[in-house]
N, C-alpha and C. Protein backbone atom coordinates (compact mmCIF):
# COMPACT_ATOMS: atom_id res chain seq x y z
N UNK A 1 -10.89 -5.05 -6.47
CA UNK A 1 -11.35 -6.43 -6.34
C UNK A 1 -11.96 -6.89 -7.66
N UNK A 2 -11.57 -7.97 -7.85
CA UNK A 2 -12.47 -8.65 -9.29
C UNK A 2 -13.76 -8.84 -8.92
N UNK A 3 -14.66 -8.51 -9.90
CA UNK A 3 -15.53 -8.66 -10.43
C UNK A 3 -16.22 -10.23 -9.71
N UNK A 4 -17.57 -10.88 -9.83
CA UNK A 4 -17.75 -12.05 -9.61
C UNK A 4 -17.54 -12.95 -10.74
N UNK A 5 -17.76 -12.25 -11.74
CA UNK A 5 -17.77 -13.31 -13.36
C UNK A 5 -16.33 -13.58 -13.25
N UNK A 6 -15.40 -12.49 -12.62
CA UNK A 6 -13.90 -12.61 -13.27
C UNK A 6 -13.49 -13.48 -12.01
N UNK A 7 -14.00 -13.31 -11.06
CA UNK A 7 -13.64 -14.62 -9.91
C UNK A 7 -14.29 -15.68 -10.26
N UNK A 8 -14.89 -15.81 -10.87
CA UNK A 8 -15.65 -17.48 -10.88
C UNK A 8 -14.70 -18.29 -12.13
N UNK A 9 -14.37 -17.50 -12.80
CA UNK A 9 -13.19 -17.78 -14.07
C UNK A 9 -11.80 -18.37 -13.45
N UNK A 10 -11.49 -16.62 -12.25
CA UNK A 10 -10.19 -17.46 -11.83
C UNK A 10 -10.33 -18.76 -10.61
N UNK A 11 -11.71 -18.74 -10.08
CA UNK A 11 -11.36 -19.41 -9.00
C UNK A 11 -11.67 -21.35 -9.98
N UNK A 12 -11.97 -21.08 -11.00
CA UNK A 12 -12.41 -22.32 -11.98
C UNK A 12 -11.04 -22.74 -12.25
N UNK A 13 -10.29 -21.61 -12.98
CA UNK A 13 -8.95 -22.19 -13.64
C UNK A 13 -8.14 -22.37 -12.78
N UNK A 14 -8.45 -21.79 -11.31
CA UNK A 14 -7.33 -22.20 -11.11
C UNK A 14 -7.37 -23.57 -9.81
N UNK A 15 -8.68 -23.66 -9.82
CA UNK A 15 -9.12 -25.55 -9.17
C UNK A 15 -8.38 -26.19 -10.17
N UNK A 16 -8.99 -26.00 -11.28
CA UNK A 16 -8.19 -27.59 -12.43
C UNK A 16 -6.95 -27.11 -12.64
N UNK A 17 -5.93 -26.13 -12.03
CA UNK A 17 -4.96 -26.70 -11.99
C UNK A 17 -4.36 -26.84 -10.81
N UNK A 18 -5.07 -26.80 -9.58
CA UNK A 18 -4.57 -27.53 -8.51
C UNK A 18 -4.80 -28.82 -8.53
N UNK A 19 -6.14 -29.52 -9.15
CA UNK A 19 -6.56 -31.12 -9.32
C UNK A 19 -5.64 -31.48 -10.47
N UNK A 20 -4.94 -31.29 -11.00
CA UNK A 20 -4.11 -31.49 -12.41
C UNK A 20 -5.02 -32.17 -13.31
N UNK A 21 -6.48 -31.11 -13.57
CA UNK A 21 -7.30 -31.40 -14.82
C UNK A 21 -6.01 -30.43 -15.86
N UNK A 22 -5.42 -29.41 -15.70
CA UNK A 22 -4.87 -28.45 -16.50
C UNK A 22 -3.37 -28.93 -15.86
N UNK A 23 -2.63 -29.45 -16.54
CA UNK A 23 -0.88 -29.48 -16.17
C UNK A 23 -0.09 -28.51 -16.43
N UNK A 24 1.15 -28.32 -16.24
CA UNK A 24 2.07 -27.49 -16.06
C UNK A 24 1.92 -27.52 -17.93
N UNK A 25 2.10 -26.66 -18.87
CA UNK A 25 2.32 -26.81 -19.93
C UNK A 25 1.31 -26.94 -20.89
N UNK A 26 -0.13 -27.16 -20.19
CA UNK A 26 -1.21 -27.41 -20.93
C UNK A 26 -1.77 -25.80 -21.83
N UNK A 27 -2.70 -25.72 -22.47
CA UNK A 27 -2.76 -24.55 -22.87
C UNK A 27 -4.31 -24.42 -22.33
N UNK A 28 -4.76 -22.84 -21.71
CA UNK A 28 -6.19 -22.82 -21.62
C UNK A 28 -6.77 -22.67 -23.17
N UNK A 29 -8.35 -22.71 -22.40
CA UNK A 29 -9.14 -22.39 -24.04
C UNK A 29 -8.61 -21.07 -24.82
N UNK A 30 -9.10 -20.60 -25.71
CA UNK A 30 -8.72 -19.48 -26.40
C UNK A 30 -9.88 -18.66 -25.78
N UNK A 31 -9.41 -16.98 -25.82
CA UNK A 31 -10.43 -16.11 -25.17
C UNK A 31 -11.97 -16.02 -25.59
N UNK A 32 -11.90 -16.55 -26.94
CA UNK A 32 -13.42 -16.68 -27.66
C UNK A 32 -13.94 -17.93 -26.58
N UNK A 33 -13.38 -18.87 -26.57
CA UNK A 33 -13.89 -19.97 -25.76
C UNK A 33 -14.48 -19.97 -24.38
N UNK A 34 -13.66 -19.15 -23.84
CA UNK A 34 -13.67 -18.73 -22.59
C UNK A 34 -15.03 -17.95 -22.50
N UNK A 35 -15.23 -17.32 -23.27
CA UNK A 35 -16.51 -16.30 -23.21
C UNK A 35 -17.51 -16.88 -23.66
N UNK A 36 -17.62 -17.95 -24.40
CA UNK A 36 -18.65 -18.56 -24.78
C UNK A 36 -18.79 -19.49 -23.42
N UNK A 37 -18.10 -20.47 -22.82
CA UNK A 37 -18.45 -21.25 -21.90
C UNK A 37 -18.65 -20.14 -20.39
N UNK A 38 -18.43 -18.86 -20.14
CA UNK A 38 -18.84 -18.49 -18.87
C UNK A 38 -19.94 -17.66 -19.26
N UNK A 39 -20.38 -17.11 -20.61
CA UNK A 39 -21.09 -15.88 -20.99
C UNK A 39 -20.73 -14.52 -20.45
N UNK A 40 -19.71 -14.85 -20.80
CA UNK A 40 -18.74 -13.28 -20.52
C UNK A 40 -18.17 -12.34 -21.35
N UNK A 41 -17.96 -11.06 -20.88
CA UNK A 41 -17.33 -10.25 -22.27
C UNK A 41 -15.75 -10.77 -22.14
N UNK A 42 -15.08 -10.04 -23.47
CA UNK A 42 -13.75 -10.32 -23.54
C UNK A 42 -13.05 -9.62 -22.27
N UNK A 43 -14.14 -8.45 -21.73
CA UNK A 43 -13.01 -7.50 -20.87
C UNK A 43 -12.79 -8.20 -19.18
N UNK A 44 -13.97 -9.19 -19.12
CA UNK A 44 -14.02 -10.76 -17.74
C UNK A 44 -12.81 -11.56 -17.86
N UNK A 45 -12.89 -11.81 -19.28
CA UNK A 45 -12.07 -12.76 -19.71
C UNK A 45 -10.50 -12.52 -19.66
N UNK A 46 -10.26 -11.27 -19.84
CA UNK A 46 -8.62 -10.97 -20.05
C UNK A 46 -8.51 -10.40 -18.85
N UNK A 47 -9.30 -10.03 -17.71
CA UNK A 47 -9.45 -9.63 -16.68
C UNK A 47 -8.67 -10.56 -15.61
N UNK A 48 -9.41 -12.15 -15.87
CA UNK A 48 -9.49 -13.11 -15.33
C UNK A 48 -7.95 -13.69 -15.61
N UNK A 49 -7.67 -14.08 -16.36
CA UNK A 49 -6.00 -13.89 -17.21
C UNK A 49 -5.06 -13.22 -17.13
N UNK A 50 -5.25 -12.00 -16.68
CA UNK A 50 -4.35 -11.22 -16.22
C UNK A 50 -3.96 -11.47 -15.26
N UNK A 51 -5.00 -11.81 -13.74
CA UNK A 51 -4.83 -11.96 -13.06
C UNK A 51 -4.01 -13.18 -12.52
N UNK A 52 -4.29 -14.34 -13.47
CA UNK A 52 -3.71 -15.76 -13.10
C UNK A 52 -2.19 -15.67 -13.95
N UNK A 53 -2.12 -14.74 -14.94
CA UNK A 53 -0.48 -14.52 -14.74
C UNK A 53 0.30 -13.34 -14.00
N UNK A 54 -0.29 -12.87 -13.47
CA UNK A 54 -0.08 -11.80 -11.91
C UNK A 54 0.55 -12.66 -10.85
N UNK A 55 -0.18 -13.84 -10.58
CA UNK A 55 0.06 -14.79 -9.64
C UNK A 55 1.02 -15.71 -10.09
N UNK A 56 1.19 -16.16 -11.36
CA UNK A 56 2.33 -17.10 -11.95
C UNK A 56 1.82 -18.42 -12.14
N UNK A 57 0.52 -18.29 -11.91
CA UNK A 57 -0.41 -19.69 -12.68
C UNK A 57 0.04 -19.88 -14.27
N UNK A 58 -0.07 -19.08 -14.92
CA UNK A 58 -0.39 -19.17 -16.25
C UNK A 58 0.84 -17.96 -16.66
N UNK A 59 1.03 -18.22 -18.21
CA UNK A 59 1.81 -17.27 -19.14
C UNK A 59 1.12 -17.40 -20.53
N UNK A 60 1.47 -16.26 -21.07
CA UNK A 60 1.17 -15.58 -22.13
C UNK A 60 2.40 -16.18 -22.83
N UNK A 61 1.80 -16.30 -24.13
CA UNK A 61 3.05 -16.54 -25.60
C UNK A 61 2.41 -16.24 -26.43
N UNK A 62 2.71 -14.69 -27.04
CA UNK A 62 2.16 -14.06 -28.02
C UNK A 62 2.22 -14.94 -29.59
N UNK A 63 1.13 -14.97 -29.93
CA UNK A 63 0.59 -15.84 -31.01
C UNK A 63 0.39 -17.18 -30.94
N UNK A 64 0.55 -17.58 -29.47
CA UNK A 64 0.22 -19.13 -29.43
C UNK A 64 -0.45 -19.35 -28.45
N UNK A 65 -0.60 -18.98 -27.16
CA UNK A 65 -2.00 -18.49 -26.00
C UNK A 65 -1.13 -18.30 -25.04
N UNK A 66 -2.21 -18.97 -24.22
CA UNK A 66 -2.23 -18.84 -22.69
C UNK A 66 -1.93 -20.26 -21.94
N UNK A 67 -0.66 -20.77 -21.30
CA UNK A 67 -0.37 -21.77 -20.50
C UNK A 67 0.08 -21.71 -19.20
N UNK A 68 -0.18 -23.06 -18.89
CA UNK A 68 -0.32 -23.00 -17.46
C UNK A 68 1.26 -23.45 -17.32
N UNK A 69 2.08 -22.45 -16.56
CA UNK A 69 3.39 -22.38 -16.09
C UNK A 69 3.91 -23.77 -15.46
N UNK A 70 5.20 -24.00 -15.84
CA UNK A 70 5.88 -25.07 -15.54
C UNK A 70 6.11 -25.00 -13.51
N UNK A 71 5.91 -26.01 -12.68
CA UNK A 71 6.47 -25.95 -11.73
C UNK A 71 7.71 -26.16 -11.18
């Protein structure tokens, strides 16, 4: 089971992109960002990310981030 820091991350990212604050294509913050706005380590953070592309919220594109998957 995740963590609470790493649920409060995914259950955050993944409200704004059911409200379409975050669209299909948008990019999240960068992992530094992420840890500065929850006060989390990097290992919450990629925790939290992993998980939301586990589910098919989000994808990875090595050297350019993390987006939220086309529907």
């Amino acid at each position: 089971m995740p963590t609470s820091k790493t649920q409060k991350i995914i259950n955050d990212i993944t409200a704004q992109i059911e409200s379409g604050k975050l669209a299909p294509g948008d990019q999240l913050p960068s992992t530094a960002e992420l840890r500065a706005q929850y006060g989390v380590s990097v290992t919450v953070v990629r925790g939290a990310v992993n998980w939301l592309k586990a589910k098919g919220l989000v994808e990875g594109h090595p050297g350019l981030g993390v987006f939220v998957t086309e529907e």
